[in-house]
PDB file of N, CA and C in Angstrom:
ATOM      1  N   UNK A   1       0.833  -1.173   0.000  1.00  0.00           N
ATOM      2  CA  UNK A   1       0.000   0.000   0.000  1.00  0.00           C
ATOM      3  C   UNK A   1       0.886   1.247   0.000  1.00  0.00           C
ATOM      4  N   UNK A   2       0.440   2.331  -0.816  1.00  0.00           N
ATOM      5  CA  UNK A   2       1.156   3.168  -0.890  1.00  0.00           C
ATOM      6  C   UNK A   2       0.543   4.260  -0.108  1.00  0.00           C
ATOM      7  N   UNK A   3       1.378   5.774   0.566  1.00  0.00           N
ATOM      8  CA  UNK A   3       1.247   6.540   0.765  1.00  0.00           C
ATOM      9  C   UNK A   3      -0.272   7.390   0.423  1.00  0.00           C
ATOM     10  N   UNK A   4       0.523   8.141  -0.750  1.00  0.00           N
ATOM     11  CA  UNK A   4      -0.374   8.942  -1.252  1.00  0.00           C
ATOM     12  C   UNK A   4      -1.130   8.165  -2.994  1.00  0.00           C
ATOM     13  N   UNK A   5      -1.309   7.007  -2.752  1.00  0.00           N
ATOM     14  CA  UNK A   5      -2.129   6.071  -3.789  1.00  0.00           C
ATOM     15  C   UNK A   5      -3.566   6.949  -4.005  1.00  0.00           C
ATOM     16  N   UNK A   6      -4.273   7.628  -4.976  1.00  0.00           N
ATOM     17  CA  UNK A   6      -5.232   7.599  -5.263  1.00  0.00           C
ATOM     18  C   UNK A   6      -6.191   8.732  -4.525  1.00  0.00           C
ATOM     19  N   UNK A   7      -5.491   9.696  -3.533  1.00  0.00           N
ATOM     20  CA  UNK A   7      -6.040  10.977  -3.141  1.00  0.00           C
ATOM     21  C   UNK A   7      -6.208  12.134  -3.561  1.00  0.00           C
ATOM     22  N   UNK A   8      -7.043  12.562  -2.806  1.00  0.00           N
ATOM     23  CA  UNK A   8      -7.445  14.304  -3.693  1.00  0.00           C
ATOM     24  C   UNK A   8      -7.633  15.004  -2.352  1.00  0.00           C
ATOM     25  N   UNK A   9      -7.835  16.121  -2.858  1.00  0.00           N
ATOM     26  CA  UNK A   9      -7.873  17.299  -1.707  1.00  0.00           C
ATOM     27  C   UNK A   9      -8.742  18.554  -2.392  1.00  0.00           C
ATOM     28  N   UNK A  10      -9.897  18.911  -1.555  1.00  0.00           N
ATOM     29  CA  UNK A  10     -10.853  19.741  -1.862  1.00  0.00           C
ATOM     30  C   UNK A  10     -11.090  20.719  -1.192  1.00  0.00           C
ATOM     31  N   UNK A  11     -10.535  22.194  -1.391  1.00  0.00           N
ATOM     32  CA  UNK A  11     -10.706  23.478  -0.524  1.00  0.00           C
ATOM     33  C   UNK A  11     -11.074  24.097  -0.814  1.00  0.00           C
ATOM     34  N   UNK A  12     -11.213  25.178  -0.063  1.00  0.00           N
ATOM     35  CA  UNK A  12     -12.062  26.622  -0.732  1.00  0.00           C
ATOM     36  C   UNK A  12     -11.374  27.719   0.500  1.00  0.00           C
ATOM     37  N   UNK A  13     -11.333  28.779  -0.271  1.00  0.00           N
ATOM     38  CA  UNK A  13     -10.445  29.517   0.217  1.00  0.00           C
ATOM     39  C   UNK A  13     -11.745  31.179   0.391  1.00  0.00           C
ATOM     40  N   UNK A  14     -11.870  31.659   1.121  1.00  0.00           N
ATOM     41  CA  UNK A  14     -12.851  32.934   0.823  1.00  0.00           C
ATOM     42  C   UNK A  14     -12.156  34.156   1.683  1.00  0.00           C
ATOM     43  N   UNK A  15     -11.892  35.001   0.795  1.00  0.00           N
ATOM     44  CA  UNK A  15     -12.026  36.799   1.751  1.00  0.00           C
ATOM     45  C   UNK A  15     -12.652  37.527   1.744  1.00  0.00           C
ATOM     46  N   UNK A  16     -12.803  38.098   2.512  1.00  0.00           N
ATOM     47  CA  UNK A  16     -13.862  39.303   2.604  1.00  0.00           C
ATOM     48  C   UNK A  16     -13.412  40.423   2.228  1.00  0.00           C
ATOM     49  N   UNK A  17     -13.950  40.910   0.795  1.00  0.00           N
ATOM     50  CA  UNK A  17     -13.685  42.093   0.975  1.00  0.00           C
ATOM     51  C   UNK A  17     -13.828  43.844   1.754  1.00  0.00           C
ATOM     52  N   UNK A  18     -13.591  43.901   3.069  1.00  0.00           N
ATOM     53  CA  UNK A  18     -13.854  44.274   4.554  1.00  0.00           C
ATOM     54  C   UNK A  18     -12.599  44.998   4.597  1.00  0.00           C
ATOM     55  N   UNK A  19     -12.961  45.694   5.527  1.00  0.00           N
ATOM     56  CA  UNK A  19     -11.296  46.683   6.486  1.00  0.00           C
ATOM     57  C   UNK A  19     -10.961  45.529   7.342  1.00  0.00           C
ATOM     58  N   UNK A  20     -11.601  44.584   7.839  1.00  0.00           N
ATOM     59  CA  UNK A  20     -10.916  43.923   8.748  1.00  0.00           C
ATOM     60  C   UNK A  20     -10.380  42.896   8.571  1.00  0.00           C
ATOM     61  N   UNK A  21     -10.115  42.383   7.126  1.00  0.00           N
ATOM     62  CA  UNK A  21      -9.753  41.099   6.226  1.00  0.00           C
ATOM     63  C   UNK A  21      -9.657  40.051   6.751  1.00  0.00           C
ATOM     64  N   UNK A  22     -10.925  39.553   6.621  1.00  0.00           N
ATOM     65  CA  UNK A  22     -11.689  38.667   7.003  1.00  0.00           C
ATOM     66  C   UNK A  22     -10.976  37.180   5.904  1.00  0.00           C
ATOM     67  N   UNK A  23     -10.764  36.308   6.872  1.00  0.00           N
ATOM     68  CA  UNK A  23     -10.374  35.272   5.732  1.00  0.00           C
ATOM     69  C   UNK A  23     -11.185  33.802   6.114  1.00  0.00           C
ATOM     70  N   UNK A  24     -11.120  33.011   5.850  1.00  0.00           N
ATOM     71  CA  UNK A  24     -11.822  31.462   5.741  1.00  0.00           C
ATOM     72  C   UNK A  24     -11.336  29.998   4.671  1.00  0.00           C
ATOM     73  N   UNK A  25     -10.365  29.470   5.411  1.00  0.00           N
ATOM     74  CA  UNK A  25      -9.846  28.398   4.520  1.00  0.00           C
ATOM     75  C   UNK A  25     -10.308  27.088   4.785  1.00  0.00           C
ATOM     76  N   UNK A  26     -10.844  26.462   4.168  1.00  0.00           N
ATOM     77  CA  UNK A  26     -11.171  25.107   4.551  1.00  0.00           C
ATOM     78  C   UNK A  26     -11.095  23.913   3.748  1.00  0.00           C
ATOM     79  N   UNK A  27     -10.653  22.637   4.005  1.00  0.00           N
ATOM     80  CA  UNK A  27     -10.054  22.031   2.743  1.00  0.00           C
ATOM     81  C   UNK A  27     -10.212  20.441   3.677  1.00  0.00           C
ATOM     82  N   UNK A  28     -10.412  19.744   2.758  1.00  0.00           N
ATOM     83  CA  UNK A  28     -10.675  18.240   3.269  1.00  0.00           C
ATOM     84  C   UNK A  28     -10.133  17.411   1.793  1.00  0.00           C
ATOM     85  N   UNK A  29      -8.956  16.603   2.519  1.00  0.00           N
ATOM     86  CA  UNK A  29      -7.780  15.325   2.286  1.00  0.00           C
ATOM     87  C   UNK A  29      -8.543  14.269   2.095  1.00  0.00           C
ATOM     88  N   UNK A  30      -8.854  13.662   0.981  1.00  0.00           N
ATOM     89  CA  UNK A  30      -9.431  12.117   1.128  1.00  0.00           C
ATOM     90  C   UNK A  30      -9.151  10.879  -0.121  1.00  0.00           C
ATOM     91  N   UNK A  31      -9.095  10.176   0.661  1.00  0.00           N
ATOM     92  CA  UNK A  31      -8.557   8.843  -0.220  1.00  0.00           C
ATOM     93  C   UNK A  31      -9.950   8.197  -0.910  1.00  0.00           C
ATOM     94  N   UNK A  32      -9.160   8.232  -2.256  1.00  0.00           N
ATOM     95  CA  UNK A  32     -10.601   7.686  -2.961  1.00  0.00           C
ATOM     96  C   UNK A  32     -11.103   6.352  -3.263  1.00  0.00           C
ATOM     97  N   UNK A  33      -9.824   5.470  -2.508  1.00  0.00           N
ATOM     98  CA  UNK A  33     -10.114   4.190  -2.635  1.00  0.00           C
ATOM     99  C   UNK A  33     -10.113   3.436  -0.451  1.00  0.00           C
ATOM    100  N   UNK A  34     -10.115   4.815  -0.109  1.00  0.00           N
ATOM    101  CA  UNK A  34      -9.899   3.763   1.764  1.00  0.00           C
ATOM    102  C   UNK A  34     -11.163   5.167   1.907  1.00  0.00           C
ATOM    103  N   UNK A  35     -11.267   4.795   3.497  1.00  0.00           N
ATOM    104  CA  UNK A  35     -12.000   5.777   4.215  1.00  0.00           C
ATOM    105  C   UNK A  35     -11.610   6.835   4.709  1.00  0.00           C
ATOM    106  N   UNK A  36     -10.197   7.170   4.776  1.00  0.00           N
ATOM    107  CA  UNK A  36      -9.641   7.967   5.524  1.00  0.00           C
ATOM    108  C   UNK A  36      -9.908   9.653   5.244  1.00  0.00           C
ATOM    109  N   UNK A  37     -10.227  10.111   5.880  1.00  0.00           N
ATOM    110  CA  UNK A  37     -10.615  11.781   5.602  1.00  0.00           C
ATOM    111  C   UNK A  37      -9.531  12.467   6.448  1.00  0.00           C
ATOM    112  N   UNK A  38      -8.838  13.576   6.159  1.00  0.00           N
ATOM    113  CA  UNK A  38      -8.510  14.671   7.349  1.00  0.00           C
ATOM    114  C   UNK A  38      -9.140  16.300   6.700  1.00  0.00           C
ATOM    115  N   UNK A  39      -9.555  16.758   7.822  1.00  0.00           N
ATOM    116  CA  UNK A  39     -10.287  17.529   7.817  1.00  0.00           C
ATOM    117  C   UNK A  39      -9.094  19.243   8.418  1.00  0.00           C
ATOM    118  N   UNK A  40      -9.288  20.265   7.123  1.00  0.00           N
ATOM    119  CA  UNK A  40      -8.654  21.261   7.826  1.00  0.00           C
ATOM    120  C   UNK A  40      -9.371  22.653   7.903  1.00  0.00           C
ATOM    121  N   UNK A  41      -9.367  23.723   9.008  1.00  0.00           N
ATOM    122  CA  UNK A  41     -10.200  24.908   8.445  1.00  0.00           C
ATOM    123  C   UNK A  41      -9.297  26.096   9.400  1.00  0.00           C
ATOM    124  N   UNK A  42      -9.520  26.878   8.700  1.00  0.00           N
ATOM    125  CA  UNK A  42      -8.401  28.088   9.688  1.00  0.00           C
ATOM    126  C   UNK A  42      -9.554  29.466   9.105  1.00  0.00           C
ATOM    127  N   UNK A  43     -10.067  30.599  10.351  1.00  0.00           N
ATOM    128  CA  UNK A  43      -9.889  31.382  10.157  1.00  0.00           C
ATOM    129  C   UNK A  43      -9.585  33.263  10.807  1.00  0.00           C
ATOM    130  N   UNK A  44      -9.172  33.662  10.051  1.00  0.00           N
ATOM    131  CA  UNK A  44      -8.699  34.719  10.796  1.00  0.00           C
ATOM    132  C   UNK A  44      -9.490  36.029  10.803  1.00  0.00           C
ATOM    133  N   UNK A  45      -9.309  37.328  11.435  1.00  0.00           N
ATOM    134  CA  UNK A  45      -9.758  38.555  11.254  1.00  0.00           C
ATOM    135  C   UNK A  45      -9.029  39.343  11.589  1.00  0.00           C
ATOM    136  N   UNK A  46      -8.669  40.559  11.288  1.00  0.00           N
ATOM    137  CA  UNK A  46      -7.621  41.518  12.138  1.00  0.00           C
ATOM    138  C   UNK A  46      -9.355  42.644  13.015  1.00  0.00           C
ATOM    139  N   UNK A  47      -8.383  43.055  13.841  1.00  0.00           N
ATOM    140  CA  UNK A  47      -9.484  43.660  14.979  1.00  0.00           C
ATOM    141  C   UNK A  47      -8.659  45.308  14.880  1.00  0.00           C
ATOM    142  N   UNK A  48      -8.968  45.735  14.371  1.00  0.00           N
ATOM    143  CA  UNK A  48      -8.485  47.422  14.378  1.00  0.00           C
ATOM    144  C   UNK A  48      -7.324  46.800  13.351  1.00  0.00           C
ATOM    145  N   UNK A  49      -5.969  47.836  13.829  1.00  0.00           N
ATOM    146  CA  UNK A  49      -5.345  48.055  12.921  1.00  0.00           C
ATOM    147  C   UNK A  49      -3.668  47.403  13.409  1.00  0.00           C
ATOM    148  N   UNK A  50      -4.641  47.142  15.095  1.00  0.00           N
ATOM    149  CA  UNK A  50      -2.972  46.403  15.486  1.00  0.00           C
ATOM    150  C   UNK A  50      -3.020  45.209  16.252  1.00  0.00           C
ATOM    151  N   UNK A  51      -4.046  44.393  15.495  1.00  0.00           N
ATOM    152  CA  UNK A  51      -3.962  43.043  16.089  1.00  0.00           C
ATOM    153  C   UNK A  51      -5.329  42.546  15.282  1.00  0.00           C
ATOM    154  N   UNK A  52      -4.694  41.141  15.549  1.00  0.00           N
ATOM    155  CA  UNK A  52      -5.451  39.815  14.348  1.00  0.00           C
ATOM    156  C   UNK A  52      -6.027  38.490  15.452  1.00  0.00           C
ATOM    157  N   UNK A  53      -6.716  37.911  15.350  1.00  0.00           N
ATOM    158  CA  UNK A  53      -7.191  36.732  15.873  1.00  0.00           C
ATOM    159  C   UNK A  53      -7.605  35.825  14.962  1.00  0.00           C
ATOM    160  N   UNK A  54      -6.626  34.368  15.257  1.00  0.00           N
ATOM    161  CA  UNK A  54      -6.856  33.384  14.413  1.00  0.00           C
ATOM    162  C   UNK A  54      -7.383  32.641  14.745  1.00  0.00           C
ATOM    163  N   UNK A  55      -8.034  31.555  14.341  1.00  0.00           N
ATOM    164  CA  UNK A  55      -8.298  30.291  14.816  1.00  0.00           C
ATOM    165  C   UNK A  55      -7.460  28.539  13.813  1.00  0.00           C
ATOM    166  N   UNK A  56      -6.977  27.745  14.128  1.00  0.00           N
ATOM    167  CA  UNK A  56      -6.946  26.332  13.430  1.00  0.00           C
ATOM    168  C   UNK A  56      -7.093  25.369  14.087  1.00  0.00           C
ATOM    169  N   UNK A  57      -8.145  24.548  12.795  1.00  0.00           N
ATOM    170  CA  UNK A  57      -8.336  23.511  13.682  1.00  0.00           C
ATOM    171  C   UNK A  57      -8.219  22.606  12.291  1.00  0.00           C
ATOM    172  N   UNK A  58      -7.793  21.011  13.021  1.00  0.00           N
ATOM    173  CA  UNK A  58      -8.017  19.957  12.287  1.00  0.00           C
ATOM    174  C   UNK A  58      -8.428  18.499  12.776  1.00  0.00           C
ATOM    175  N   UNK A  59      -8.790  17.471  11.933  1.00  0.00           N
ATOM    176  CA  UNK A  59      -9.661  16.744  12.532  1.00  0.00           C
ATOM    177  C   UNK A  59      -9.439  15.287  11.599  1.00  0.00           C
ATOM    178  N   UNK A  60      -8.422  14.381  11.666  1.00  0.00           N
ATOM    179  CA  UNK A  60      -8.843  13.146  10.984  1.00  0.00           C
ATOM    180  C   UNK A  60      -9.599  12.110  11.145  1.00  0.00           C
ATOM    181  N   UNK A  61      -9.945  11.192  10.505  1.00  0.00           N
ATOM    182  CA  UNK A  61     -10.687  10.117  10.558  1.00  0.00           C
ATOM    183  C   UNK A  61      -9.907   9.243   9.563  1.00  0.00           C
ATOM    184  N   UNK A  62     -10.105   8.025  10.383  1.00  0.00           N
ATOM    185  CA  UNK A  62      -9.745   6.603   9.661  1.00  0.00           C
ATOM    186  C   UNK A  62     -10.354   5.164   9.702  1.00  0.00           C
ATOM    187  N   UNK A  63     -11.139   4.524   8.993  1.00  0.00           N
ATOM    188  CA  UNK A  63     -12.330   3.554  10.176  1.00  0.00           C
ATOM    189  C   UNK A  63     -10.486   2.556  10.002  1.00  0.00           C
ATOM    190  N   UNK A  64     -10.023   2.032   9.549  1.00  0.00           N
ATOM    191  CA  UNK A  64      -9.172   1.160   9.428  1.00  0.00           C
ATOM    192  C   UNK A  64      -7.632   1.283  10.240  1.00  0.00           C
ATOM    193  N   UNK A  65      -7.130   0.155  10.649  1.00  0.00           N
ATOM    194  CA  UNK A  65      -5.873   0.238  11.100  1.00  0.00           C
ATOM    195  C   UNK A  65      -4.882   0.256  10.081  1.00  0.00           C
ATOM    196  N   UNK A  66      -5.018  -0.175   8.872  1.00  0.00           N
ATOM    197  CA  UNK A  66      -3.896  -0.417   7.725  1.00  0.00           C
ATOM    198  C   UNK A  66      -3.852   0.848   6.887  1.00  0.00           C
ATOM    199  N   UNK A  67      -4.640   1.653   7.348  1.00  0.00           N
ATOM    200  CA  UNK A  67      -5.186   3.220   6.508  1.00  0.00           C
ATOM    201  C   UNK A  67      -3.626   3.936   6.823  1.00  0.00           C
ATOM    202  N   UNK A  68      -3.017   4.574   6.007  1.00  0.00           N
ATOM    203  CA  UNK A  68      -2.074   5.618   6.674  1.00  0.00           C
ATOM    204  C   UNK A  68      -2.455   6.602   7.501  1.00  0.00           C
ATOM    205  N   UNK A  69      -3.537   7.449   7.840  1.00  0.00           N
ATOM    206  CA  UNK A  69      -3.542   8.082   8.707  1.00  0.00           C
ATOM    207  C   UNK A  69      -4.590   7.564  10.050  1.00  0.00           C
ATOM    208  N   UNK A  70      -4.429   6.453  10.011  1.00  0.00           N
ATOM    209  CA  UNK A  70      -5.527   5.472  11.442  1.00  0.00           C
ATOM    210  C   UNK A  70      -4.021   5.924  12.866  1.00  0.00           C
ATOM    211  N   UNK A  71      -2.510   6.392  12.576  1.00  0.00           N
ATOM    212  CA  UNK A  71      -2.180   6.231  13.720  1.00  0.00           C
ATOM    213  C   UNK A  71      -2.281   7.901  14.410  1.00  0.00           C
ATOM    214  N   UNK A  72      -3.364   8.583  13.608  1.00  0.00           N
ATOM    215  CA  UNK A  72      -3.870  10.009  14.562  1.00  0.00           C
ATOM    216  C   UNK A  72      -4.886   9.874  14.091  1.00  0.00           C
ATOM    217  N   UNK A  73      -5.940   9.181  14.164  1.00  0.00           N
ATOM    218  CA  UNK A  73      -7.131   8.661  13.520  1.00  0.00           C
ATOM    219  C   UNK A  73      -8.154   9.245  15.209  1.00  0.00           C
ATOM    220  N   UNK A  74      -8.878   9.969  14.959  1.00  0.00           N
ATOM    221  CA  UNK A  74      -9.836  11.072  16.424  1.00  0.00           C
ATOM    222  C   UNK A  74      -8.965  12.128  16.706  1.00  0.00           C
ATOM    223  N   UNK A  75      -7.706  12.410  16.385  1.00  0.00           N
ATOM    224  CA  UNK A  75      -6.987  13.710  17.224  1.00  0.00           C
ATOM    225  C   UNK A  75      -7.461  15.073  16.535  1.00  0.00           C
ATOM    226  N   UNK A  76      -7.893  15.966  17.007  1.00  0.00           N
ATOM    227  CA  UNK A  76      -8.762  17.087  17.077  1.00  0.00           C
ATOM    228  C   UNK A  76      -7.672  18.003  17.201  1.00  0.00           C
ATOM    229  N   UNK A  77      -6.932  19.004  16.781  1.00  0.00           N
ATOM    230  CA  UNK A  77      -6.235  20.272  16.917  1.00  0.00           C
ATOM    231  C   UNK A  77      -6.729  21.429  17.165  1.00  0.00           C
ATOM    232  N   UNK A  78      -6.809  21.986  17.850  1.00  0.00           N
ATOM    233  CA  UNK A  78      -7.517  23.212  17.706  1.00  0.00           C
ATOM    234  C   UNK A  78      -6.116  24.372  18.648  1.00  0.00           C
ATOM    235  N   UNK A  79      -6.197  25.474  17.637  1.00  0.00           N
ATOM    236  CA  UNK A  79      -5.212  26.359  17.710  1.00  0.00           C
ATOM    237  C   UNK A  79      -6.151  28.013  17.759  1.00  0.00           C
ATOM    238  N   UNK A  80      -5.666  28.463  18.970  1.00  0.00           N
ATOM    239  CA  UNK A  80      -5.846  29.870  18.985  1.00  0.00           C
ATOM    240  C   UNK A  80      -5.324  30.568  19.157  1.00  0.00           C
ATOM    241  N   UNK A  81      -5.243  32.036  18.318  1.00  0.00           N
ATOM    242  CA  UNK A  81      -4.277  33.130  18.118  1.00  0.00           C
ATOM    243  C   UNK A  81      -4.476  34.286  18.051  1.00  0.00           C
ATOM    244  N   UNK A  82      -3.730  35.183  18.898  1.00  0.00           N
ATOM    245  CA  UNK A  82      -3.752  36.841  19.061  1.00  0.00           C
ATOM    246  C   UNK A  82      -2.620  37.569  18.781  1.00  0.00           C
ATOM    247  N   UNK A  83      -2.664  38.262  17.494  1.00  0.00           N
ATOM    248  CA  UNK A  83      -1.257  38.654  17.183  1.00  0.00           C
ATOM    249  C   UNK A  83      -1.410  40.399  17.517  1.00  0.00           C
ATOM    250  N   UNK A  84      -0.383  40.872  17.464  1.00  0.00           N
ATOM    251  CA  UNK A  84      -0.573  42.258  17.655  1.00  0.00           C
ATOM    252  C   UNK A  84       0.638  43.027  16.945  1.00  0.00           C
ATOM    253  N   UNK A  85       0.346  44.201  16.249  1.00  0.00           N
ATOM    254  CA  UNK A  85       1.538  44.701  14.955  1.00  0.00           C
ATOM    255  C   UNK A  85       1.661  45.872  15.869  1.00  0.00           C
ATOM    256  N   UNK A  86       3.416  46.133  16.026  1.00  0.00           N
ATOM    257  CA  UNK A  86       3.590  47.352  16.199  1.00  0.00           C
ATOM    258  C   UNK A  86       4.259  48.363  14.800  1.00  0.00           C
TER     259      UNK A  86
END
């Protein structure tokens, strides 16, 4: 079994055109011959003019043990972020 045998990857990317540039990425990994999905979405906003708040999160699934990604198969990421520009 190979790696990357027979996958695709489907995202969508959106901005807002806004003062506060608004963004939204979201994209889902899947094998077209196993079950395995990973799931990704990130998004951000800036809040005035000197600081941004992000969010990422991701999410795989695998029903199988022989799947390449069954050995983080339920692990949930979730990332939060406050940046600030001087």
């Amino acid at each position: 079994m190979k790696v990357y045998d027979s996958n695709s990857f489907l995202g969508l990317d959106c901005k807002a055109n806004n003062t506060n540039v608004s963004q939204i990425d979201f994209g889902v990994f899947f094998d077209l011959e196993e079950t395995s999905q990973i799931y990704t979405l990130s998004v951000s906003r800036h809040i005035g003019d000197r600081a941004q708040i992000e969010t990422n999160a991701n999410h795989v699934l695998a029903d199988s043990i022989f799947e390449p990604p069954s050995n983080v198969e339920g692990i949930r990421y979730t990332e939060f972020k406050l940046s600030t520009f001087f």
